[in-house]
C-alpha atoms as a PDB file:
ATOM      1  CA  UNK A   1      25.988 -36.356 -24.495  1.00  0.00           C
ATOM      2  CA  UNK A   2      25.444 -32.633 -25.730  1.00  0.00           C
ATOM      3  CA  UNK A   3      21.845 -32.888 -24.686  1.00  0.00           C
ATOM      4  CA  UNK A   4      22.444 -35.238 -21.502  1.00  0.00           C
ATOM      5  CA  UNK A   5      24.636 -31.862 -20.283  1.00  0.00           C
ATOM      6  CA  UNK A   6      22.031 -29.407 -20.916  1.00  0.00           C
ATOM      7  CA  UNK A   7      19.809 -30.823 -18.939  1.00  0.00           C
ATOM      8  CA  UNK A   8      22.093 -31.551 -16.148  1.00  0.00           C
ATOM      9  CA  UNK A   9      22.815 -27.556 -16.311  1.00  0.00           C
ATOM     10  CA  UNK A  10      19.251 -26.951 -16.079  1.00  0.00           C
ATOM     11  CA  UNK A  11      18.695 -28.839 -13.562  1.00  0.00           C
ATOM     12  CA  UNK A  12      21.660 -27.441 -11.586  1.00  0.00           C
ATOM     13  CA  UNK A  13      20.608 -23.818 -12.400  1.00  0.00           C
ATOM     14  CA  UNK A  14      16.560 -23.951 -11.261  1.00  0.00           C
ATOM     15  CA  UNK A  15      18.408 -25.620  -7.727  1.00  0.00           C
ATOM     16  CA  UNK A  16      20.679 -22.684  -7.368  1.00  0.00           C
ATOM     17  CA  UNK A  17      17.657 -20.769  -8.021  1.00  0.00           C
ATOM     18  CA  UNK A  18      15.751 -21.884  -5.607  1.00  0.00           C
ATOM     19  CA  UNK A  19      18.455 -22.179  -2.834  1.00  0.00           C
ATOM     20  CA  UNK A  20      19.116 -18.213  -3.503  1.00  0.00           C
ATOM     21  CA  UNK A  21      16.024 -17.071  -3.624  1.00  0.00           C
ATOM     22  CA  UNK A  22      15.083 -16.703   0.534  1.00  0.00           C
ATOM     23  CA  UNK A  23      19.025 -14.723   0.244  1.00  0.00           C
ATOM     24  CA  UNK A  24      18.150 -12.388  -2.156  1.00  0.00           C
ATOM     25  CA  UNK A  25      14.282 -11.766  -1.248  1.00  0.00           C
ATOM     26  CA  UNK A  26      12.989  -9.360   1.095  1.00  0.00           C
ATOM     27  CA  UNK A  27       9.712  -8.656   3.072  1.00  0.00           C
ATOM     28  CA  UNK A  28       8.323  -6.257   0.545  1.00  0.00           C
ATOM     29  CA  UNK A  29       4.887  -7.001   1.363  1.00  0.00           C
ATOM     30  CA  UNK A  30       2.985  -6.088   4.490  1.00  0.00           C
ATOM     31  CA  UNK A  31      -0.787  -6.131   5.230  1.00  0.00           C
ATOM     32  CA  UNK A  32      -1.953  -3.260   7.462  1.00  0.00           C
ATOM     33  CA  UNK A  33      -5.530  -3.228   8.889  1.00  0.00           C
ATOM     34  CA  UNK A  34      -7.214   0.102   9.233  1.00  0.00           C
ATOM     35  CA  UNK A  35     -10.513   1.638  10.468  1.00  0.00           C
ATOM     36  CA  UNK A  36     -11.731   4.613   8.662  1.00  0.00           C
ATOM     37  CA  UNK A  37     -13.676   7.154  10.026  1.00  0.00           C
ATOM     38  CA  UNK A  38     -16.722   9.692   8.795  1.00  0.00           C
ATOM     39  CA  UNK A  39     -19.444  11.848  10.734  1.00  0.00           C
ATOM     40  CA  UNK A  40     -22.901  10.594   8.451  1.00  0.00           C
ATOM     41  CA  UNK A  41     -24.458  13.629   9.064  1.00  0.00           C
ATOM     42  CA  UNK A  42     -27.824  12.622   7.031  1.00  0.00           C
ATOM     43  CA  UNK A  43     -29.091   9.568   5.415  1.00  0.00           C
ATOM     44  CA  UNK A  44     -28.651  10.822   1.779  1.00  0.00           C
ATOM     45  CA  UNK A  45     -25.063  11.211   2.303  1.00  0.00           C
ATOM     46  CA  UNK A  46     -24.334   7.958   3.230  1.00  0.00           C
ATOM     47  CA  UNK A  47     -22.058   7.530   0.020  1.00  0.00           C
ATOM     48  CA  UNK A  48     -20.296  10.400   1.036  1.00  0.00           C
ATOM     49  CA  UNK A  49     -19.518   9.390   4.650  1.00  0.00           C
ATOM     50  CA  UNK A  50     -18.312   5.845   3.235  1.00  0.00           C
ATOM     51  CA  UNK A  51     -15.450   7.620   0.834  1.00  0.00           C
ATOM     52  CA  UNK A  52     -14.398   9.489   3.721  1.00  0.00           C
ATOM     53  CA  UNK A  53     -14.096   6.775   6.168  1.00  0.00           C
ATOM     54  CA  UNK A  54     -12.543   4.706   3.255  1.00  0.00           C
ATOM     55  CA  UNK A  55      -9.626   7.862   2.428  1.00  0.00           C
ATOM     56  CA  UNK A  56      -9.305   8.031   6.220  1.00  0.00           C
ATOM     57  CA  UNK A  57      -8.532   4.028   6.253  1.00  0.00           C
ATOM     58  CA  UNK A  58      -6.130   4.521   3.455  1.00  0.00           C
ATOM     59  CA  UNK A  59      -4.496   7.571   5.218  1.00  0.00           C
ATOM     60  CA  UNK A  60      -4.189   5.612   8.625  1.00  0.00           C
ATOM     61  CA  UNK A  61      -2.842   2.720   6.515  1.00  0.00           C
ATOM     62  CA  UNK A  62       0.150   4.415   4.882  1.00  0.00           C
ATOM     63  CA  UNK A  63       0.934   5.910   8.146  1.00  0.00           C
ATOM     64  CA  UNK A  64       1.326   2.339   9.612  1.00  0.00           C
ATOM     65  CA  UNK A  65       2.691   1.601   6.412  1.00  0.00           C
ATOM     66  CA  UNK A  66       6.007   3.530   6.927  1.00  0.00           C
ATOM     67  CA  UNK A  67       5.001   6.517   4.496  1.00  0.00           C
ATOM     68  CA  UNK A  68       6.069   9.817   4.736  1.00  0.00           C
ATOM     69  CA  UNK A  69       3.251  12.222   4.996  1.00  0.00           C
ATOM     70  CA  UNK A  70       3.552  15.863   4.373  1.00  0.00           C
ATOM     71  CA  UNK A  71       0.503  18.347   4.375  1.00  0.00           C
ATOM     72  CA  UNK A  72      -1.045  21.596   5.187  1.00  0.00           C
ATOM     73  CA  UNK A  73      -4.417  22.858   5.465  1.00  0.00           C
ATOM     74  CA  UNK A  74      -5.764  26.260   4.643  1.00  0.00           C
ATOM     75  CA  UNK A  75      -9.285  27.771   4.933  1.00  0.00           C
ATOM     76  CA  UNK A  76     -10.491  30.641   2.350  1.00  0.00           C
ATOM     77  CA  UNK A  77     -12.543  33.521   3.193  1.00  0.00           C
ATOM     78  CA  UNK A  78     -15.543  32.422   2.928  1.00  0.00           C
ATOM     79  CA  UNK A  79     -14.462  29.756   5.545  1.00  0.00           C
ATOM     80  CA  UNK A  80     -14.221  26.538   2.955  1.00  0.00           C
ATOM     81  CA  UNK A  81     -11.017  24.228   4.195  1.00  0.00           C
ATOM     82  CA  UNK A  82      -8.544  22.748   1.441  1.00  0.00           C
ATOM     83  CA  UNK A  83      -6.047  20.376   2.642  1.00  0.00           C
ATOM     84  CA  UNK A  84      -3.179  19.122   0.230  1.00  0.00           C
ATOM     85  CA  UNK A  85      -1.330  15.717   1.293  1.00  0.00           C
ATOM     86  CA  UNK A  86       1.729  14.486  -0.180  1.00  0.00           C
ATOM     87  CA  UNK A  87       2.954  11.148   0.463  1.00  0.00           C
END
């Protein structure tokens, strides 16, 4: 009887479960499709061109994505940029 009752609890529970579960979930995931851009300015940078289209991509993406995006650039004397991004 003991063990007839657990199961019938289990059984009961893992319904519940699954009848709660669509209440209690939310969206959380979203898929976002990007296109990154880079200037290849010669052949030998090629690699180069590809992680900056790729961190543009990624950039675009969390944009779309709802992210917050703070930033500034600034450019040094001898005329070299620096930007800092927060998201």
């Amino acid at each position: 009887m003991r063990s007839l009752t657990l199961h019938f609890s289990t059984i009961i529970l893992t319904l519940l479960l699954f009848a709660l579960n669509p209440v209690f979930s939310k969206d959380s995931v979203r898929f976002i499709e990007t296109t990154g851009r880079a200037v290849i300015e010669d052949a030998a940078e090629v690699v180069t061109a590809r992680r900056r289209s790729l961190e543009d991509a990624l950039y675009l993406a969390a944009l779309h994505g709802g992210a917050k995006i703070n930033g500034f650039s600034s450019v040094s004397t001898d005329t070299s940029i620096q930007e800092n991004l927060v998201v």
